[in-house]
PDB file of N, CA and C in Angstrom:
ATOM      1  N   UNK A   1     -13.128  -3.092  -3.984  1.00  0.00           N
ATOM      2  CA  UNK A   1     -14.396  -2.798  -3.352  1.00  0.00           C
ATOM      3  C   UNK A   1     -14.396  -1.366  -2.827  1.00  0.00           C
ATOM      4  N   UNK A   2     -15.265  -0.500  -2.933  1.00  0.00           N
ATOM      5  CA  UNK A   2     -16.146   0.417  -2.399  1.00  0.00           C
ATOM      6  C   UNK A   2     -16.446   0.404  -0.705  1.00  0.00           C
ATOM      7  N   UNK A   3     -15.809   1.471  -0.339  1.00  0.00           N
ATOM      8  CA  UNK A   3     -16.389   1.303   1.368  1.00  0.00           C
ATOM      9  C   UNK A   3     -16.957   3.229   1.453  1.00  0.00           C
ATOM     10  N   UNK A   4     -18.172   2.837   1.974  1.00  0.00           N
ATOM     11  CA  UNK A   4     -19.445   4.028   2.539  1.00  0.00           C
ATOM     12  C   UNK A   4     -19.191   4.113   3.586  1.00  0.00           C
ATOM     13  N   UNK A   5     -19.497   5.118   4.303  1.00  0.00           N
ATOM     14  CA  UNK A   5     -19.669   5.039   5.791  1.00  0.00           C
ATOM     15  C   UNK A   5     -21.098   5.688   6.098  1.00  0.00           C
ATOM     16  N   UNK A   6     -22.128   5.313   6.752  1.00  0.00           N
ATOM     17  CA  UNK A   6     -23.200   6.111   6.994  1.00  0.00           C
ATOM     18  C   UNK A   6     -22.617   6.964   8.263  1.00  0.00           C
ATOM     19  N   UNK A   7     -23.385   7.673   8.507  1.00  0.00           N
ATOM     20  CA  UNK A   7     -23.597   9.003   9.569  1.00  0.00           C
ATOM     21  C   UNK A   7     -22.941   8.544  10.756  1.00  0.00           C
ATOM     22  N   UNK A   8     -23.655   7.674  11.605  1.00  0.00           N
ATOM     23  CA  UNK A   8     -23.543   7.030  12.272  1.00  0.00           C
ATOM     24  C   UNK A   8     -22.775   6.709  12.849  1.00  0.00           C
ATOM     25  N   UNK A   9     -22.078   5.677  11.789  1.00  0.00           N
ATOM     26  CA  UNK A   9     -20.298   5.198  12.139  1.00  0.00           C
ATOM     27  C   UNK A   9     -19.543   5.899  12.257  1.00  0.00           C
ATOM     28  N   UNK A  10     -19.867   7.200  11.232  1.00  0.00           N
ATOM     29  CA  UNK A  10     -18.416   8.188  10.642  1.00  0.00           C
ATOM     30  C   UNK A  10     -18.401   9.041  12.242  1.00  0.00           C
ATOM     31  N   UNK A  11     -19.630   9.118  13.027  1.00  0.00           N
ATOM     32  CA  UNK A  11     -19.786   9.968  14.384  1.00  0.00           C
ATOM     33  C   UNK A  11     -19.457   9.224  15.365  1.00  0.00           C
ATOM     34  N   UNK A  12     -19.428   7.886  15.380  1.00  0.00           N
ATOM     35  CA  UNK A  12     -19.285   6.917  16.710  1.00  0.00           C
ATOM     36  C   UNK A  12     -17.195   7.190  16.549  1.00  0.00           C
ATOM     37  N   UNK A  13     -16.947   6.989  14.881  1.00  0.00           N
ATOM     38  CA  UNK A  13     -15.416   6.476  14.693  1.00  0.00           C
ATOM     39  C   UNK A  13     -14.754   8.006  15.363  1.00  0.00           C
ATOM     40  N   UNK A  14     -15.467   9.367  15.025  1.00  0.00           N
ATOM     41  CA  UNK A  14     -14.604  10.582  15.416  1.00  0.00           C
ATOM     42  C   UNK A  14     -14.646  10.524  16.705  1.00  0.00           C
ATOM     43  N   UNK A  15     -15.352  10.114  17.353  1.00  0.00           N
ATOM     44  CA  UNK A  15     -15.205  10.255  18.881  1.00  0.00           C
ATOM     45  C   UNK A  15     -14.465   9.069  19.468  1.00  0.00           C
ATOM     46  N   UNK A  16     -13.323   8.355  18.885  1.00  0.00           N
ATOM     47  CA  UNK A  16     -12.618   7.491  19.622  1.00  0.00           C
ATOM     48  C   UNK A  16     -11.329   8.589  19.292  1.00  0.00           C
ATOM     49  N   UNK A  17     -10.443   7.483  20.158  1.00  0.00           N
ATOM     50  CA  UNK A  17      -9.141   7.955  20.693  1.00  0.00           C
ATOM     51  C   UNK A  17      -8.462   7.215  19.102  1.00  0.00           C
ATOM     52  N   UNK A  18      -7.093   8.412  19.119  1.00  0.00           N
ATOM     53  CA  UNK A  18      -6.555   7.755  18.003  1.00  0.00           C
ATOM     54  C   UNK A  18      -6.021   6.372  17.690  1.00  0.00           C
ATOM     55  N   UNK A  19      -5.849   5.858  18.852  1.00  0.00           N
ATOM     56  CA  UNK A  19      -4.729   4.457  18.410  1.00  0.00           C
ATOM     57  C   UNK A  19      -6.103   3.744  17.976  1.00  0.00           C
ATOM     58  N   UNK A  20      -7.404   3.857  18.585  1.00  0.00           N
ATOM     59  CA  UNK A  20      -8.586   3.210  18.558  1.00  0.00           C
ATOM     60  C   UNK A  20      -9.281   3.458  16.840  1.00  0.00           C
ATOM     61  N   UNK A  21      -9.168   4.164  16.603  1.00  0.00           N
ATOM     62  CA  UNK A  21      -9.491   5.265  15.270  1.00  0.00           C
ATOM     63  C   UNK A  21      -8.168   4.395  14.169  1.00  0.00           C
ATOM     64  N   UNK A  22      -7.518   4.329  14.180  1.00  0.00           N
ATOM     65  CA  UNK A  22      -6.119   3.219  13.681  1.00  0.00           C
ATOM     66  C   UNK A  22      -6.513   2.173  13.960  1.00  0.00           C
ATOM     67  N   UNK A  23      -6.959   1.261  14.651  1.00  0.00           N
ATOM     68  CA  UNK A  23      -7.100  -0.362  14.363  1.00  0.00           C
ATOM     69  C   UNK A  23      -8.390  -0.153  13.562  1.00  0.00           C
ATOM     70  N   UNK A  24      -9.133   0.865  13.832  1.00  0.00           N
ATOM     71  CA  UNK A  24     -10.489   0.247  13.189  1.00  0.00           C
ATOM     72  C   UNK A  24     -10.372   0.471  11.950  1.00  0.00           C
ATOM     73  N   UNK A  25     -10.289   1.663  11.298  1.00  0.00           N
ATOM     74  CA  UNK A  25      -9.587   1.776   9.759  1.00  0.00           C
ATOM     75  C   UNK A  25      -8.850   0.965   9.385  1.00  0.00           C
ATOM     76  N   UNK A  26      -7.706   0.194  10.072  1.00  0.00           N
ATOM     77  CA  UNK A  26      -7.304  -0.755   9.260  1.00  0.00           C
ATOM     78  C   UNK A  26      -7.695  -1.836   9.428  1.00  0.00           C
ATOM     79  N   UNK A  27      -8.972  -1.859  10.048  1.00  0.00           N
ATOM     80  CA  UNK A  27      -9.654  -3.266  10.239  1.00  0.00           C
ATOM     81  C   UNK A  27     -10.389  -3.341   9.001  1.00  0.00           C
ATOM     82  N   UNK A  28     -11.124  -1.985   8.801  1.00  0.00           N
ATOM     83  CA  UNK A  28     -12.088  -1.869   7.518  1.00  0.00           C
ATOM     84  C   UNK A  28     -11.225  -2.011   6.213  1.00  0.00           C
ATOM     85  N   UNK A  29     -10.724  -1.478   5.952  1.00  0.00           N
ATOM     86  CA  UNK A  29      -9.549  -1.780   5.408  1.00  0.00           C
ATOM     87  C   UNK A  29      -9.043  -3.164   4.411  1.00  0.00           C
ATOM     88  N   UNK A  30      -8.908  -3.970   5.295  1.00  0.00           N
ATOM     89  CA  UNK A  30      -8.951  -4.816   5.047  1.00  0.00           C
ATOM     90  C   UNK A  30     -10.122  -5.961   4.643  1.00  0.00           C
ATOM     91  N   UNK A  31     -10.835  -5.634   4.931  1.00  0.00           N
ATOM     92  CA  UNK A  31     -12.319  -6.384   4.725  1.00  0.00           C
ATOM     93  C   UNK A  31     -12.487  -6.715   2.984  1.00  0.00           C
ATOM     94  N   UNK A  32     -12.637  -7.970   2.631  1.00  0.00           N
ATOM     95  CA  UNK A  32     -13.337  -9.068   3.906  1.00  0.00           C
ATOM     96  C   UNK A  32     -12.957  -9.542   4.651  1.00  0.00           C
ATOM     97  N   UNK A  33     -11.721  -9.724   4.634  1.00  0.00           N
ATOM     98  CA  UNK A  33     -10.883 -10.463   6.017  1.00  0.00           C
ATOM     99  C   UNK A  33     -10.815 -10.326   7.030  1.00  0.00           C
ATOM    100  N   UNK A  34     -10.472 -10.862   8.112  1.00  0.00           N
ATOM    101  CA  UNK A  34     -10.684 -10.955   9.273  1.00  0.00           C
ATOM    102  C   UNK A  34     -11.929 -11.572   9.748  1.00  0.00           C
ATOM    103  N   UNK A  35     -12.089 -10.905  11.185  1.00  0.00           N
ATOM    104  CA  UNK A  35     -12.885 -12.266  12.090  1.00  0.00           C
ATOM    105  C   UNK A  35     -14.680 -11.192  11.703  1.00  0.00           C
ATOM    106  N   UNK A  36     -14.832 -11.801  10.385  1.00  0.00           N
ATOM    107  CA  UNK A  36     -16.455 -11.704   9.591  1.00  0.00           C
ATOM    108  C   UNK A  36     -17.095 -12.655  10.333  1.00  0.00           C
ATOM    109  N   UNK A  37     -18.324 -12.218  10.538  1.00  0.00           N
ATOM    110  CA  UNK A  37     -19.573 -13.256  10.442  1.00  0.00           C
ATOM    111  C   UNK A  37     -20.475 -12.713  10.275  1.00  0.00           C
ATOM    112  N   UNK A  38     -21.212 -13.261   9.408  1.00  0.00           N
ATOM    113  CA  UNK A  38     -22.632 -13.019   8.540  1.00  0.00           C
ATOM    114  C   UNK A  38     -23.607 -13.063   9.741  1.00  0.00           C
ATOM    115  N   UNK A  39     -24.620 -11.947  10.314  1.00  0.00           N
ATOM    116  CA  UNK A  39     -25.830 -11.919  11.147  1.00  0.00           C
ATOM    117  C   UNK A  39     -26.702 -12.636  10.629  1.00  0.00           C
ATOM    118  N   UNK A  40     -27.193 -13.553  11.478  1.00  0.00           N
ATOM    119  CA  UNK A  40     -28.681 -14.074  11.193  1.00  0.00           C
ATOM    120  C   UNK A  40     -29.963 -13.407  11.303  1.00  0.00           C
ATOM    121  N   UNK A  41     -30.560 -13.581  10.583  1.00  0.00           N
ATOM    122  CA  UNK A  41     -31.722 -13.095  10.225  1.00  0.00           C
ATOM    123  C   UNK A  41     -31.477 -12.109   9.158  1.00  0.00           C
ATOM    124  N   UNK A  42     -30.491 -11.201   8.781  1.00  0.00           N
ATOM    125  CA  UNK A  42     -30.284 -10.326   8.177  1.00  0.00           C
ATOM    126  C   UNK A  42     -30.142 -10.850   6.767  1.00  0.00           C
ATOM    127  N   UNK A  43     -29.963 -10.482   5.592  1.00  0.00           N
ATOM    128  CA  UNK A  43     -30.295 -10.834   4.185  1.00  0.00           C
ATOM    129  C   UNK A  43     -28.470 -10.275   4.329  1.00  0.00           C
ATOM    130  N   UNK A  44     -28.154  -9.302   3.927  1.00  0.00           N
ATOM    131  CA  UNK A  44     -26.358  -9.040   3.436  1.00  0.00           C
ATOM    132  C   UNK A  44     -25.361  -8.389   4.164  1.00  0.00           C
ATOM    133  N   UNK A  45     -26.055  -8.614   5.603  1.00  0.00           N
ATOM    134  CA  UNK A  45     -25.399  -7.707   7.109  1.00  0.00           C
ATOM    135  C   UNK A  45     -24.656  -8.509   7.756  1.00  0.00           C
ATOM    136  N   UNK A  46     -23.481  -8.084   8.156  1.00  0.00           N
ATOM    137  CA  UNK A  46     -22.458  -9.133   8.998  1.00  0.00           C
ATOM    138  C   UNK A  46     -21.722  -7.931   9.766  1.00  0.00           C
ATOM    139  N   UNK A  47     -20.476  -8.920  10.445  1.00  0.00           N
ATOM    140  CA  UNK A  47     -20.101  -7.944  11.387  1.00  0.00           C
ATOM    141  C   UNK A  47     -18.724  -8.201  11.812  1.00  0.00           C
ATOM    142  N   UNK A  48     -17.898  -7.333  11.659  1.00  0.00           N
ATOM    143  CA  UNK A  48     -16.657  -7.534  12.419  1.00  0.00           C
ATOM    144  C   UNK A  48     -16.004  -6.998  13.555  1.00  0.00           C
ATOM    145  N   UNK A  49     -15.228  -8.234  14.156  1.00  0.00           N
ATOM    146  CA  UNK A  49     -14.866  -8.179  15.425  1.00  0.00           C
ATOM    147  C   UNK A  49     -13.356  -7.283  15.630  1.00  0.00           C
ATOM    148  N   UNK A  50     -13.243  -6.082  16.089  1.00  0.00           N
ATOM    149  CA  UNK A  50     -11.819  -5.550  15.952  1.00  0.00           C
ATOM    150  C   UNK A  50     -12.106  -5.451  17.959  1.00  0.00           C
ATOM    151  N   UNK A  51     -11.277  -6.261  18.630  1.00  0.00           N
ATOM    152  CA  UNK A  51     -11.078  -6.522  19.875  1.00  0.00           C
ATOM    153  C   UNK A  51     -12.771  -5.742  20.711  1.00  0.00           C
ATOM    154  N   UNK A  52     -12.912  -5.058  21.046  1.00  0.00           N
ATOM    155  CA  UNK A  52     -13.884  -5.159  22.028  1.00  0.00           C
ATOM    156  C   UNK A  52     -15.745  -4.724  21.363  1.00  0.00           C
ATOM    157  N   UNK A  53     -14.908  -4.290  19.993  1.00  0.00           N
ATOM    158  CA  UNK A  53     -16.045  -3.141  19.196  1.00  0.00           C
ATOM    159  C   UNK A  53     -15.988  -4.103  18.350  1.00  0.00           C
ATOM    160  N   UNK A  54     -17.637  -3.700  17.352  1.00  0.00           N
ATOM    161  CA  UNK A  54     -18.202  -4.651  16.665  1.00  0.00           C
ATOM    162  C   UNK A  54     -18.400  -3.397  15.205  1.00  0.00           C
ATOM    163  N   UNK A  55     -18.171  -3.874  14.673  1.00  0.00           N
ATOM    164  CA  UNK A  55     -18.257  -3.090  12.954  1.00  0.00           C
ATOM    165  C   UNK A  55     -18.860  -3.476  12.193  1.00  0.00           C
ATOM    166  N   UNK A  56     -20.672  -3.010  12.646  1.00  0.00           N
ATOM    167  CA  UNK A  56     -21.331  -3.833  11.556  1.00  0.00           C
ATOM    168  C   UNK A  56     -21.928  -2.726  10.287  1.00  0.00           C
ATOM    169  N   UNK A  57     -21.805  -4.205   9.058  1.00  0.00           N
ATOM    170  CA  UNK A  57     -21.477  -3.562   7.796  1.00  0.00           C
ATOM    171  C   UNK A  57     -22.599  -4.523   6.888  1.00  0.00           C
ATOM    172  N   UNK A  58     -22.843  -3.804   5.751  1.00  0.00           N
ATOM    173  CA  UNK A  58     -23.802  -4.589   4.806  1.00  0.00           C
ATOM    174  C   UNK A  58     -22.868  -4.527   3.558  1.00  0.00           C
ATOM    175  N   UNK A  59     -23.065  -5.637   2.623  1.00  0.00           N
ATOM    176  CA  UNK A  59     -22.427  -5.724   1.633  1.00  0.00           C
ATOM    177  C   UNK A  59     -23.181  -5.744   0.088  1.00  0.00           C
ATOM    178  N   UNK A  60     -23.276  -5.094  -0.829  1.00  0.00           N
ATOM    179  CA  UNK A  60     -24.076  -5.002  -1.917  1.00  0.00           C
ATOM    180  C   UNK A  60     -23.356  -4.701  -3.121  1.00  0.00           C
ATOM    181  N   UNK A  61     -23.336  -5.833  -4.134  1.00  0.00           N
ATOM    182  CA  UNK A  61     -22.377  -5.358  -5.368  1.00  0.00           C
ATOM    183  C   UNK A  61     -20.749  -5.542  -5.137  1.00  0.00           C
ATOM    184  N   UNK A  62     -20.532  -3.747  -5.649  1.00  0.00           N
ATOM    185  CA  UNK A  62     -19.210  -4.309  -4.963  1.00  0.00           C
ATOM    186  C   UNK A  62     -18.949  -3.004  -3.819  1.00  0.00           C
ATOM    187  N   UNK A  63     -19.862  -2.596  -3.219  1.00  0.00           N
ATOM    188  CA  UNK A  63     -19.969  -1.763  -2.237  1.00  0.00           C
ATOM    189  C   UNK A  63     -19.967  -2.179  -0.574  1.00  0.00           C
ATOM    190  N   UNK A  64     -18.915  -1.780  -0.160  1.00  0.00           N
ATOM    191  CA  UNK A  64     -18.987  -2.182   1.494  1.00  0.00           C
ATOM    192  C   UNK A  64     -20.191  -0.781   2.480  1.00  0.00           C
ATOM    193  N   UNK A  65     -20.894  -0.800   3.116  1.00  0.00           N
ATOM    194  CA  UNK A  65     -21.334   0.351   3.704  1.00  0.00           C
ATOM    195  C   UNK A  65     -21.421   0.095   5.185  1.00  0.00           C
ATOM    196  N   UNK A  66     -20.357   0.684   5.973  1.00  0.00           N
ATOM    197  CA  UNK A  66     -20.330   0.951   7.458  1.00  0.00           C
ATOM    198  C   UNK A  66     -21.736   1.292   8.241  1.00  0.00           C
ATOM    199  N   UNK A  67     -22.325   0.673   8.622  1.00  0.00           N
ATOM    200  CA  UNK A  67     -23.351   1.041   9.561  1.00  0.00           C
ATOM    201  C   UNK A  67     -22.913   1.357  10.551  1.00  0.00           C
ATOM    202  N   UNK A  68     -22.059   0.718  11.781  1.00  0.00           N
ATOM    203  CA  UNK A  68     -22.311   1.548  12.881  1.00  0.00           C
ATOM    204  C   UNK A  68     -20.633   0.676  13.235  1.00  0.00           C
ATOM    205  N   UNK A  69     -20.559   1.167  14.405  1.00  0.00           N
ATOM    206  CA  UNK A  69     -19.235   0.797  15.338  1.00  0.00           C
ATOM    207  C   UNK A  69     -19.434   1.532  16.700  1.00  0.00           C
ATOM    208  N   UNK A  70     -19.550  -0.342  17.047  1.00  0.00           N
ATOM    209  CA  UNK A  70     -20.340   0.297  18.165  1.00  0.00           C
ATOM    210  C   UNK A  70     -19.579  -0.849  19.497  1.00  0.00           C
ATOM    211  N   UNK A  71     -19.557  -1.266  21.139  1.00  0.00           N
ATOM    212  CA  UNK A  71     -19.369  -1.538  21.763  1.00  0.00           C
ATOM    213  C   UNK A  71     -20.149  -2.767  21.936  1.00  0.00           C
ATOM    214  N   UNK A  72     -19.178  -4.143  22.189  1.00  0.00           N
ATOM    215  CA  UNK A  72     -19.924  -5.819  22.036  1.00  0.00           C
ATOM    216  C   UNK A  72     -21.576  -5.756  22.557  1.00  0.00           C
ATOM    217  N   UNK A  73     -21.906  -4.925  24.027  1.00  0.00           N
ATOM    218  CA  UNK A  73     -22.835  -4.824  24.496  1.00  0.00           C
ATOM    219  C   UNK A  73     -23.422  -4.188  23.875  1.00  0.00           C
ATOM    220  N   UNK A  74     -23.635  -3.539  22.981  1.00  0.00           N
ATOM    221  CA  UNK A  74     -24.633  -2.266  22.769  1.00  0.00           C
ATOM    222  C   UNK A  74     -25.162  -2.823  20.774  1.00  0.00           C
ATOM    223  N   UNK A  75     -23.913  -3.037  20.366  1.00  0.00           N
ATOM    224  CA  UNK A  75     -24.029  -3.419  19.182  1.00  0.00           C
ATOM    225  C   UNK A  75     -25.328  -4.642  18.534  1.00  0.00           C
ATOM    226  N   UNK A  76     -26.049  -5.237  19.002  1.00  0.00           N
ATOM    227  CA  UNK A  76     -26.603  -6.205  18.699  1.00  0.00           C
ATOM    228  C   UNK A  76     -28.410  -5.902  18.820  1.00  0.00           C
ATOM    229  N   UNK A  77     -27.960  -4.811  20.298  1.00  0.00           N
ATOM    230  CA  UNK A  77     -29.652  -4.595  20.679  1.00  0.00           C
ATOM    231  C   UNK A  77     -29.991  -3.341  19.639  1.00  0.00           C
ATOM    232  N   UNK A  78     -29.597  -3.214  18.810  1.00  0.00           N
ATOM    233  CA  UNK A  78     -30.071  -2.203  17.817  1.00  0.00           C
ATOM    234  C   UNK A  78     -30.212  -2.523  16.675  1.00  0.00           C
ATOM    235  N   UNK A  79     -30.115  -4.062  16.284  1.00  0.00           N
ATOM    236  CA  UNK A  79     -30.386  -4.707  15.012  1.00  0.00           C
ATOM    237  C   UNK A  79     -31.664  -5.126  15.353  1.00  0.00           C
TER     238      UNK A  79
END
């Protein structure tokens, strides 16, 4: 599989600290695995849980594309 990153993510991911910048890459990384769950209401958008941050991602083909990475609170009111 194919992983994108939009704008967004690639600007939220440079502004973390490195060890933080390291779990999340190898969270993506690994995908699909790990703790996935498909958003409701959304048609091919889901989201993964890497400890406090939420990595939500759409899936199309065989393309992964990073939307955002963002903080449990903040992540949801922008869908």
């Amino acid at each position: 599989m194919q992983i994108k990153y939009e704008k967004e993510a690639a600007k939220h991911i440079s502004k973390m600290d490195k060890p933080t910048k390291q779990r999340i890459k190898s969270a993506i990384e690994k995908l699909p695995s790990g703790d996935v769950i498909k958003l409701q209401g959304l048609s091919n958008d889901y989201r993964l849980r890497v400890g406090d941050l939420r990595v939500l991602f759409s899936v199309f083909n065989d393309t992964i594309t990073i939307k955002d990475v963002l903080p449990r609170g903040q992540a949801y009111k922008r869908l």
